[in-house]
Protein backbone atom coordinates (compact mmCIF):
# COMPACT_ATOMS: atom_id res chain seq x y z
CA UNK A 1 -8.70 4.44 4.10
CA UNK A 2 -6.61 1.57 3.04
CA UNK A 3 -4.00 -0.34 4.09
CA UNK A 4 -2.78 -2.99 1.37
CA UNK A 5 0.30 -5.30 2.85
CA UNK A 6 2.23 -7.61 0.79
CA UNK A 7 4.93 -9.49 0.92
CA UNK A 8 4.96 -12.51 3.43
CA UNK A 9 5.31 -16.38 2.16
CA UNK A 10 7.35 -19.25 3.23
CA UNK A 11 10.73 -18.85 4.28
CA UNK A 12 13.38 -20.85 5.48
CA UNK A 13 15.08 -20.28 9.10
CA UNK A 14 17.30 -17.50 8.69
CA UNK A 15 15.96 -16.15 5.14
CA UNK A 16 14.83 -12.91 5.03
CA UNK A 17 12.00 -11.00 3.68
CA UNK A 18 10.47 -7.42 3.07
CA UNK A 19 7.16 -6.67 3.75
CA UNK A 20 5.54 -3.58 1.80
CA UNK A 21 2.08 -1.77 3.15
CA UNK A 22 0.62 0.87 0.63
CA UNK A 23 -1.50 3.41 1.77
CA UNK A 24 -4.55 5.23 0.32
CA UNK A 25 -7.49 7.28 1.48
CA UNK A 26 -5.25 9.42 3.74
CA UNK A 27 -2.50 12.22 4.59
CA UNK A 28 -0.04 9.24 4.66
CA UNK A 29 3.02 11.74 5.28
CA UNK A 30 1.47 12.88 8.19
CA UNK A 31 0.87 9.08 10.47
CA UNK A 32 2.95 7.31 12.14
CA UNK A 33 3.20 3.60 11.10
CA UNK A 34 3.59 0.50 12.95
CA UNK A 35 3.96 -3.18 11.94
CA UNK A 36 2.31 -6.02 14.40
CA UNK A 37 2.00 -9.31 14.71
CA UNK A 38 -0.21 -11.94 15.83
CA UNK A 39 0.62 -15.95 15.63
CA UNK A 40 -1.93 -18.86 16.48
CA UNK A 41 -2.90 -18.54 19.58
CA UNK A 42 -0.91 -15.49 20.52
CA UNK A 43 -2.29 -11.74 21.18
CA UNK A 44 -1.47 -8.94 18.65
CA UNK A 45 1.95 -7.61 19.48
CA UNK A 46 4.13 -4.90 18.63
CA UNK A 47 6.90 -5.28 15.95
CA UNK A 48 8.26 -2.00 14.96
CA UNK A 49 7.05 1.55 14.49
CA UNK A 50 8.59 4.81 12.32
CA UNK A 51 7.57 8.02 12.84
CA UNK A 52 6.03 10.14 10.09
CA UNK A 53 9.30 11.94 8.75
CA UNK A 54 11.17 8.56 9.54
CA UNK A 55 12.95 10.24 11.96
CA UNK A 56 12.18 7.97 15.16
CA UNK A 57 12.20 4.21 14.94
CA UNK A 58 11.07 1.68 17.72
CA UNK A 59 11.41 -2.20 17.78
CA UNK A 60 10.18 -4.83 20.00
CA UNK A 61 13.25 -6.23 21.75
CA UNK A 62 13.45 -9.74 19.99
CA UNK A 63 13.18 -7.79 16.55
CA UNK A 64 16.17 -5.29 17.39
CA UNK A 65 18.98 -6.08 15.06
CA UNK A 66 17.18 -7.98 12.24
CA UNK A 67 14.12 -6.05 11.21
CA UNK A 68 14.06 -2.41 9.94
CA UNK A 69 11.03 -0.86 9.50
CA UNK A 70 11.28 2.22 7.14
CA UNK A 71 8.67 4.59 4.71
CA UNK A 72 8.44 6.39 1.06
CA UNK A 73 5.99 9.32 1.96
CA UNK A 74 6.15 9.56 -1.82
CA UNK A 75 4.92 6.14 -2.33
CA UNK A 76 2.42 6.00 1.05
CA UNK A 77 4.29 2.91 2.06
CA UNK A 78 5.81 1.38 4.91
CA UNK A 79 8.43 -1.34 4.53
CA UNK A 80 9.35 -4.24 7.01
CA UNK A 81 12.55 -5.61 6.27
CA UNK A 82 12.97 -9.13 8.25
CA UNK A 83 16.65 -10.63 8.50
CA UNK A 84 17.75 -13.48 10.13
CA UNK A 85 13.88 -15.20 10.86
CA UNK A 86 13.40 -18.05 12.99
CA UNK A 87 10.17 -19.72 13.49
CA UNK A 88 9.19 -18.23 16.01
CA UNK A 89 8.46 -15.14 14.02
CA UNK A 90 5.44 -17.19 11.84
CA UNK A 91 2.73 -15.10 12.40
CA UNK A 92 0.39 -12.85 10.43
CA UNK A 93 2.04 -9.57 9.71
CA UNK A 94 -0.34 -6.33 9.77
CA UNK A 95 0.80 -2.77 9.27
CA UNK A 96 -1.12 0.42 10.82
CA UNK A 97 -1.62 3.94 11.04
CA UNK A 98 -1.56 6.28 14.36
CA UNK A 99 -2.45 9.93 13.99
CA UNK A 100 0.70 10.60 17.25
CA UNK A 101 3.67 12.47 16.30
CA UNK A 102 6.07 10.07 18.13
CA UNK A 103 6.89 6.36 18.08
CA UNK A 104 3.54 4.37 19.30
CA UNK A 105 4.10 0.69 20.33
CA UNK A 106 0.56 0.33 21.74
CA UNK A 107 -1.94 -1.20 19.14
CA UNK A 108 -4.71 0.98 20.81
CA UNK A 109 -2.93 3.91 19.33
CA UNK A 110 -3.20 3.05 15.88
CA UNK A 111 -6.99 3.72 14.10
CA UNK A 112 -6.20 2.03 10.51
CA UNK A 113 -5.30 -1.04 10.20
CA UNK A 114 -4.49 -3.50 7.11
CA UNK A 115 -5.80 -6.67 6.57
CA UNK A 116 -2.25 -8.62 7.33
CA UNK A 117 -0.27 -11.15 5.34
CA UNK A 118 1.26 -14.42 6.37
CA UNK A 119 4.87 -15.20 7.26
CA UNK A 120 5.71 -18.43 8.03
CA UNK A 121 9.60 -19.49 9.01
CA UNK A 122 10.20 -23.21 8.61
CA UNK A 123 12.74 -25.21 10.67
């Protein structure tokens, strides 16, 4: 299994970017996927999660309003568009794959994970 993201760089405060995670080596239609985070010095944390039909969303509360995760089953990706960024949201970006039906925000629930790409917001 493998879990390709792509996407981050350098943006300025309040830019945007979209974040793309292709999947191989599995059912991808059938996981739910979830986006994390981790910046220096920080523990992973929980950025946004879509269910395996895209039916069900979830969002960390500082992310609600300018990021929307969303998914091509026919493309086995997973998307992360990020509106609005502030520095605060530098961090390395990783996307991941939980065998649950429903929205997972807990990393433990994921078993693939990608190797992550870097955001970084500048001031």
């Amino acid at each position: 299994v493998q879990l390709q993201a792509s996407g981050g760089g350098l943006v300025q405060a309040g830019g945007s970017l979209r974040l793309s995670c292709a999947a191989s080596g599995l059912a991808f239609s059938s996981y739910t996927m979830g986006w994390f985070r981790q910046a220096p010095g920080k523990e992973r944390e929980f950025v946004a999660t879509i269910t395996w039909y895209g039916g069900r969303t979830n969002y960390a509360d500082s992310m609600k309003g300018r990021f929307t995760i969303s998914r091509d089953n026919a493309k086995n990706t997973v998307y992360l568009q990020m509106n609005s960024l502030k520095p605060e949201d530098t961090a390395v970006y990783y996307c991941a794959a939980s065998g649950s039906q429903i929205p997972q925000v807990a990393a433990g629930r994921y078993i693939y994970w990608g190797q992550g790409t870097l955001v970084t917001v500048s001031s």
